[in-house]
C-alpha atoms as a PDB file:
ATOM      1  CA  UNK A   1     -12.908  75.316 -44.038  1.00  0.00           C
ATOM      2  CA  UNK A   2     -14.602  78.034 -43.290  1.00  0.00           C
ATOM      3  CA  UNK A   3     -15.545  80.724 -46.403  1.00  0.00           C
ATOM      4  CA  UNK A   4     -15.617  84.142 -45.687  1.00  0.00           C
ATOM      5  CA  UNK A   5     -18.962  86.307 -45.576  1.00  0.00           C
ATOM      6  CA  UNK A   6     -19.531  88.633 -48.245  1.00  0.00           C
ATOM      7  CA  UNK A   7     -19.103  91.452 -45.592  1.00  0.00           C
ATOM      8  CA  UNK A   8     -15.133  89.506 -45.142  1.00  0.00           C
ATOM      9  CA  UNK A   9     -15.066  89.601 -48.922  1.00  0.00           C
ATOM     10  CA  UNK A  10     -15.800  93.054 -49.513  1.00  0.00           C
ATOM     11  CA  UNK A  11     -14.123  94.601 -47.041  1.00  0.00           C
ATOM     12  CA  UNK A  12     -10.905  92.701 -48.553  1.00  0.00           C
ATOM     13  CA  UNK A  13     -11.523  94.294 -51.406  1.00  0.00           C
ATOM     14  CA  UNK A  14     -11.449  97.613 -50.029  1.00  0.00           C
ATOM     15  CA  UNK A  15      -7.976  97.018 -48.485  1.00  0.00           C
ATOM     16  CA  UNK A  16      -6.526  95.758 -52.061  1.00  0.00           C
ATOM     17  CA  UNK A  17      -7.292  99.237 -53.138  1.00  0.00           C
ATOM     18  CA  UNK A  18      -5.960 100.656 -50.301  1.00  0.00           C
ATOM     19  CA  UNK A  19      -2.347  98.273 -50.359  1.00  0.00           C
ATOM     20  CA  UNK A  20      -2.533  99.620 -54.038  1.00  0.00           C
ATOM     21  CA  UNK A  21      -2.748 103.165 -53.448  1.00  0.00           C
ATOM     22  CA  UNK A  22      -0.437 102.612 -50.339  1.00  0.00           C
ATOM     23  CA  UNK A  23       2.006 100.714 -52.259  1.00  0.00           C
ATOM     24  CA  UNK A  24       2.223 103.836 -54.954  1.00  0.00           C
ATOM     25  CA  UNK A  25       2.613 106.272 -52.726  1.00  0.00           C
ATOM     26  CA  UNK A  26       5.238 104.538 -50.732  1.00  0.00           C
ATOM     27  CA  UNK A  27       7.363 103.764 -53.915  1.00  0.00           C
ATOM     28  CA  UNK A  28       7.381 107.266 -54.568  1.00  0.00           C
ATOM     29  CA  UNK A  29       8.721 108.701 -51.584  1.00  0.00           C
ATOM     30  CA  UNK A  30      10.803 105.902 -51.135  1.00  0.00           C
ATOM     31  CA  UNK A  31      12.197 107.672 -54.709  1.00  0.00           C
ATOM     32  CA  UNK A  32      12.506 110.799 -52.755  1.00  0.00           C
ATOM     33  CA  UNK A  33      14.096 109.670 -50.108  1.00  0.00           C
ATOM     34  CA  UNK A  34      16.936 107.644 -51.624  1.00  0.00           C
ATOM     35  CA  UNK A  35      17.463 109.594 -54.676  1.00  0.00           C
ATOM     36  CA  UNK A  36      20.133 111.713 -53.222  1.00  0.00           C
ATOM     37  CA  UNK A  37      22.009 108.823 -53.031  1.00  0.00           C
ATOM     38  CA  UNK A  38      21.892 107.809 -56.876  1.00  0.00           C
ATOM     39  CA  UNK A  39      18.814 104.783 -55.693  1.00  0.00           C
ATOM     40  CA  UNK A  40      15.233 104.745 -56.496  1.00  0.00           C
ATOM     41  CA  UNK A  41      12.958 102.271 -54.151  1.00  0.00           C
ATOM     42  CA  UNK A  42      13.258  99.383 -56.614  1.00  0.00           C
ATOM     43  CA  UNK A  43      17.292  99.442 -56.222  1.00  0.00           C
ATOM     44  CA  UNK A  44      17.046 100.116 -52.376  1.00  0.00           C
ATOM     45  CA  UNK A  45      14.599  96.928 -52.023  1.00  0.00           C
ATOM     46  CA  UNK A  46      17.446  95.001 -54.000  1.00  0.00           C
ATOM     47  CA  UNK A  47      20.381  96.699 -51.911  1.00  0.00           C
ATOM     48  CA  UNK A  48      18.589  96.186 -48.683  1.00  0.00           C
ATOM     49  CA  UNK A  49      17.850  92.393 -49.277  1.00  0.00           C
ATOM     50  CA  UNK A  50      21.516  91.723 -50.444  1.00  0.00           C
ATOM     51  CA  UNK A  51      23.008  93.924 -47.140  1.00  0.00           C
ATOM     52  CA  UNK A  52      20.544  92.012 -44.766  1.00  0.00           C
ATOM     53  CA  UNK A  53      21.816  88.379 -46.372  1.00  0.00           C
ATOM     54  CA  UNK A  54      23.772  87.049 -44.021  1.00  0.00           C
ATOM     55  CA  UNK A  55      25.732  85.485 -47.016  1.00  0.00           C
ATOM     56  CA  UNK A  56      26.039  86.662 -50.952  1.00  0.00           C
ATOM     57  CA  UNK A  57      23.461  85.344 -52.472  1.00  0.00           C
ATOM     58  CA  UNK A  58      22.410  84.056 -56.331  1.00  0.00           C
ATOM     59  CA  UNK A  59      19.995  86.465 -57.584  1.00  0.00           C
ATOM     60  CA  UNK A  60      17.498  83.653 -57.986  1.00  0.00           C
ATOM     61  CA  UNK A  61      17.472  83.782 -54.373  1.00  0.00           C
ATOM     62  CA  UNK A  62      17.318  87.366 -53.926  1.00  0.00           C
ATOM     63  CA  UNK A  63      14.549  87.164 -56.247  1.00  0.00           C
ATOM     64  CA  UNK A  64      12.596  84.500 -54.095  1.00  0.00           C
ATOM     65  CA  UNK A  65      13.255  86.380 -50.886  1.00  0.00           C
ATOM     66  CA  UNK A  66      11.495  89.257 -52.507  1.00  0.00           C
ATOM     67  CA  UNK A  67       8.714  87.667 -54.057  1.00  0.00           C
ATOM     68  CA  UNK A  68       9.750  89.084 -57.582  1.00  0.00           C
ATOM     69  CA  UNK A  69      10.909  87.787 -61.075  1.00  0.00           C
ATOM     70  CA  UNK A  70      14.223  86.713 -61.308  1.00  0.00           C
ATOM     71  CA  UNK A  71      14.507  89.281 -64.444  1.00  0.00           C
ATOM     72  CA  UNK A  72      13.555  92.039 -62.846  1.00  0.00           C
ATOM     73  CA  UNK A  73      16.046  91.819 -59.853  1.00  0.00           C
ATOM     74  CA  UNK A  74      19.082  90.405 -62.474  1.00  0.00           C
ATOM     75  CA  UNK A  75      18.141  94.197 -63.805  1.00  0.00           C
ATOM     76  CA  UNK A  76      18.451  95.705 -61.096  1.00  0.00           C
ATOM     77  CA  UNK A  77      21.254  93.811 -59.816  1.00  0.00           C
ATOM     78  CA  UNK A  78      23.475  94.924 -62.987  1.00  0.00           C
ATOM     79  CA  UNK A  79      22.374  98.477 -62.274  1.00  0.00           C
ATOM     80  CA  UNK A  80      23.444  98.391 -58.714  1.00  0.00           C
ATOM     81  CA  UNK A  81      26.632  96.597 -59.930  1.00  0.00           C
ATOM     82  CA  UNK A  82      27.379  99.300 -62.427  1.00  0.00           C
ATOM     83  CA  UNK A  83      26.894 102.308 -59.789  1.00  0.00           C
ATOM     84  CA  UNK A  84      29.378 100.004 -58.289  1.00  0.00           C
ATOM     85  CA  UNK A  85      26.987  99.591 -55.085  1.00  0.00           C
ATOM     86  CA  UNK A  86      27.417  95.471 -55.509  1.00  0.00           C
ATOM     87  CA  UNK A  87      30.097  92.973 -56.433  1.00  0.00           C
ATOM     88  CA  UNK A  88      29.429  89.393 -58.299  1.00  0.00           C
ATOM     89  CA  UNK A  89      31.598  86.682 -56.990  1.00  0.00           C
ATOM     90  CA  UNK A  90      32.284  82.911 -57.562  1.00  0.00           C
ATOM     91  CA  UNK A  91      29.332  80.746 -57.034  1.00  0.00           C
ATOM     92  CA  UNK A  92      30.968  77.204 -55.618  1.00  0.00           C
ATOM     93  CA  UNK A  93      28.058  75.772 -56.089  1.00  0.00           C
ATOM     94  CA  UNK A  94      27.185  76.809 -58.980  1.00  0.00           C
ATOM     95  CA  UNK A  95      29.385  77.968 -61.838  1.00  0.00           C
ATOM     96  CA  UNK A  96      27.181  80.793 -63.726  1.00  0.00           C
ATOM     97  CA  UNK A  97      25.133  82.010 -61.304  1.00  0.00           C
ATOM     98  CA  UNK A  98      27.374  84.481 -59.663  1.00  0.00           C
ATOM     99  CA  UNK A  99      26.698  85.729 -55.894  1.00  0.00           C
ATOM    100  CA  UNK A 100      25.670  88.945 -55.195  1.00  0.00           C
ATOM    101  CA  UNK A 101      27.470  90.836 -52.111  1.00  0.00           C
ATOM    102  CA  UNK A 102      27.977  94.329 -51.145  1.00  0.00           C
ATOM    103  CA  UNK A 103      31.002  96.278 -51.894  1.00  0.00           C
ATOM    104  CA  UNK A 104      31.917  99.160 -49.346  1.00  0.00           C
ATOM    105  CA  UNK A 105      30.394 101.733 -51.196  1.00  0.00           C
ATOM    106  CA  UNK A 106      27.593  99.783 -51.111  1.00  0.00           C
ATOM    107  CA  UNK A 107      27.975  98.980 -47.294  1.00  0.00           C
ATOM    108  CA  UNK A 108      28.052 102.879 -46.707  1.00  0.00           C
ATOM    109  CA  UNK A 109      25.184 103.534 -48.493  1.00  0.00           C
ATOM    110  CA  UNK A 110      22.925 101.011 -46.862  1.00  0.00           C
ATOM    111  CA  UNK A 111      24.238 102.945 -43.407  1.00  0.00           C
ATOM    112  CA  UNK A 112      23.077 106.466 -45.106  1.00  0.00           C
ATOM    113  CA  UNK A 113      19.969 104.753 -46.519  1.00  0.00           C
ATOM    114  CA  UNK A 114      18.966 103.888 -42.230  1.00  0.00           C
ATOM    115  CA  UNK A 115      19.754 106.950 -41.115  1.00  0.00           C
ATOM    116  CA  UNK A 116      17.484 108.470 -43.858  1.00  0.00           C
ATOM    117  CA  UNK A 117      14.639 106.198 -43.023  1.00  0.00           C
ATOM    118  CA  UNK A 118      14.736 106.183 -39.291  1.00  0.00           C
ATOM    119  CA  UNK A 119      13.683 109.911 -38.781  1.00  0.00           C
ATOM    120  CA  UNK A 120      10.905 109.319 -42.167  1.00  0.00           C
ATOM    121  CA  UNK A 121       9.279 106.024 -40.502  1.00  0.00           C
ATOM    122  CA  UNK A 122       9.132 108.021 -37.175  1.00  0.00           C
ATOM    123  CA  UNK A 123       7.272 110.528 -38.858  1.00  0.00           C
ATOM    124  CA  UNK A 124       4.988 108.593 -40.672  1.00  0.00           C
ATOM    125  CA  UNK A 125       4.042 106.241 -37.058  1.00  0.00           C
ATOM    126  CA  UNK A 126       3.511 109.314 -34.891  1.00  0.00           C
ATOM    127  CA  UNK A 127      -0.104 108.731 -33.563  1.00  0.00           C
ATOM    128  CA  UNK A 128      -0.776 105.424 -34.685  1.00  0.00           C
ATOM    129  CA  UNK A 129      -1.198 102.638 -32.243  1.00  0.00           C
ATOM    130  CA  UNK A 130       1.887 100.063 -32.046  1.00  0.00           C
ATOM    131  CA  UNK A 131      -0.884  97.078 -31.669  1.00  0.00           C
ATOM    132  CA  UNK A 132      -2.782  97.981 -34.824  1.00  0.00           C
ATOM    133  CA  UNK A 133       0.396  98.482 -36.641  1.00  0.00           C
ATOM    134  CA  UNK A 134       1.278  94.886 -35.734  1.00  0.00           C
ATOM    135  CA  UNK A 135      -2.313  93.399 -36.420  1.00  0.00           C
ATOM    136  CA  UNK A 136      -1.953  94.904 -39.538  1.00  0.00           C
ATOM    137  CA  UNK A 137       1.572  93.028 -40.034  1.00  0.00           C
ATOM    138  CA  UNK A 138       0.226  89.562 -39.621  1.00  0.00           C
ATOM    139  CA  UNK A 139      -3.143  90.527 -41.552  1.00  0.00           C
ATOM    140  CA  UNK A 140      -0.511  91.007 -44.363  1.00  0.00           C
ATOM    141  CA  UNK A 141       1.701  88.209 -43.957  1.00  0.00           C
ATOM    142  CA  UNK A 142      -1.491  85.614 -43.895  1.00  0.00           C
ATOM    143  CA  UNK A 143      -2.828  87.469 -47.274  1.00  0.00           C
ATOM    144  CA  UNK A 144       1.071  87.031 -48.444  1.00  0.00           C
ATOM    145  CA  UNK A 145       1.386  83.421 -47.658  1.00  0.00           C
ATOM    146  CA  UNK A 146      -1.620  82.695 -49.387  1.00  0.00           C
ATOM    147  CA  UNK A 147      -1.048  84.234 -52.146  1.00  0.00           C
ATOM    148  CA  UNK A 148       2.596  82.241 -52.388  1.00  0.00           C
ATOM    149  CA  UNK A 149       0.922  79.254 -51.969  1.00  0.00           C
ATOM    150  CA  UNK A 150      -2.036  80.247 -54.480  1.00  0.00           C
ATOM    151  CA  UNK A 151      -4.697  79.406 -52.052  1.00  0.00           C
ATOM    152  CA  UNK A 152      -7.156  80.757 -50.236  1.00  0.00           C
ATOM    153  CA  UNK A 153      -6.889  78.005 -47.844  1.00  0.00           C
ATOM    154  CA  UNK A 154      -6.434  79.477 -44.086  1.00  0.00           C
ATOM    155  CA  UNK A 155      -2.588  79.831 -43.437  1.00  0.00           C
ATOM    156  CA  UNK A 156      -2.071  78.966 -39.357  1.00  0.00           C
END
């Protein structure tokens, strides 16, 4: 195992502020973009996890799939459900915990929500560099899956 230098360290630091910062700003136009259509970003992350299931779902999973508390989706999940954006159905395998699908209005929704984001994401990448965006993916997904495993132990 090899630990990282204090320059490694510091600079890692840097970018937490920076994912912070990021992560606020993108929630809030993510609220801007998808308010018009009765979501803020916390019910579109929800929405969009349940459309891109390729079956309903428990929310327990939804939850996991998100990296999120159970809690906090359930709450969401009842929102989106009262809009009328989601429907609960039988659980075979389970007889409380209901799966979460999409209803129509929620299928149309999710097709308004892409064609709101396309033309916004386009925007926001004009000028940057495809291969730093994607080094900056798996940078992201290493610090993710060590965090989920609650390690600092390389990830390869």
């Amino acid at each position: 195992m090899t630990l990282p230098t204090a320059s490694a360290a510091h600079a890692l630091s840097a970018l937490f502020l920076d994912i912070f910062r990021a992560n606020a700003r993108l929630v809030s136009a993510g609220d801007q973009l998808v308010a018009p259509l009765g979501l803020t970003s916390a019910r579109w992350q929800v929405l969009g996890a349940v459309a891109m299931a390729t079956l309903p779902q428990p929310v327990a999973h939804i939850a996991r799939d998100l990296g999120t508390a159970r809690q906090g989706v359930q709450r969401l999940v009842n929102e989106l459900l009262e809009a009328g954006f989601v429907e609960l159905q039988d659980n075979p395998h389970h007889r409380r915990a209901k799966l979460v699908g999409l209803t129509e209005k929620g299928r149309e929704t999710f097709r308004a929500i892409h064609k709101l984001q396309a033309p916004w994401v386009e925007t926001l990448a004009e000028g940057m560099d495809p291969q730093k965006i994607a080094a900056a993916a798996e940078l992201l997904q290493t610090l993710r899956l060590r965090l989920e495993q609650g390690s600092s132990e390389p990830v390869d």
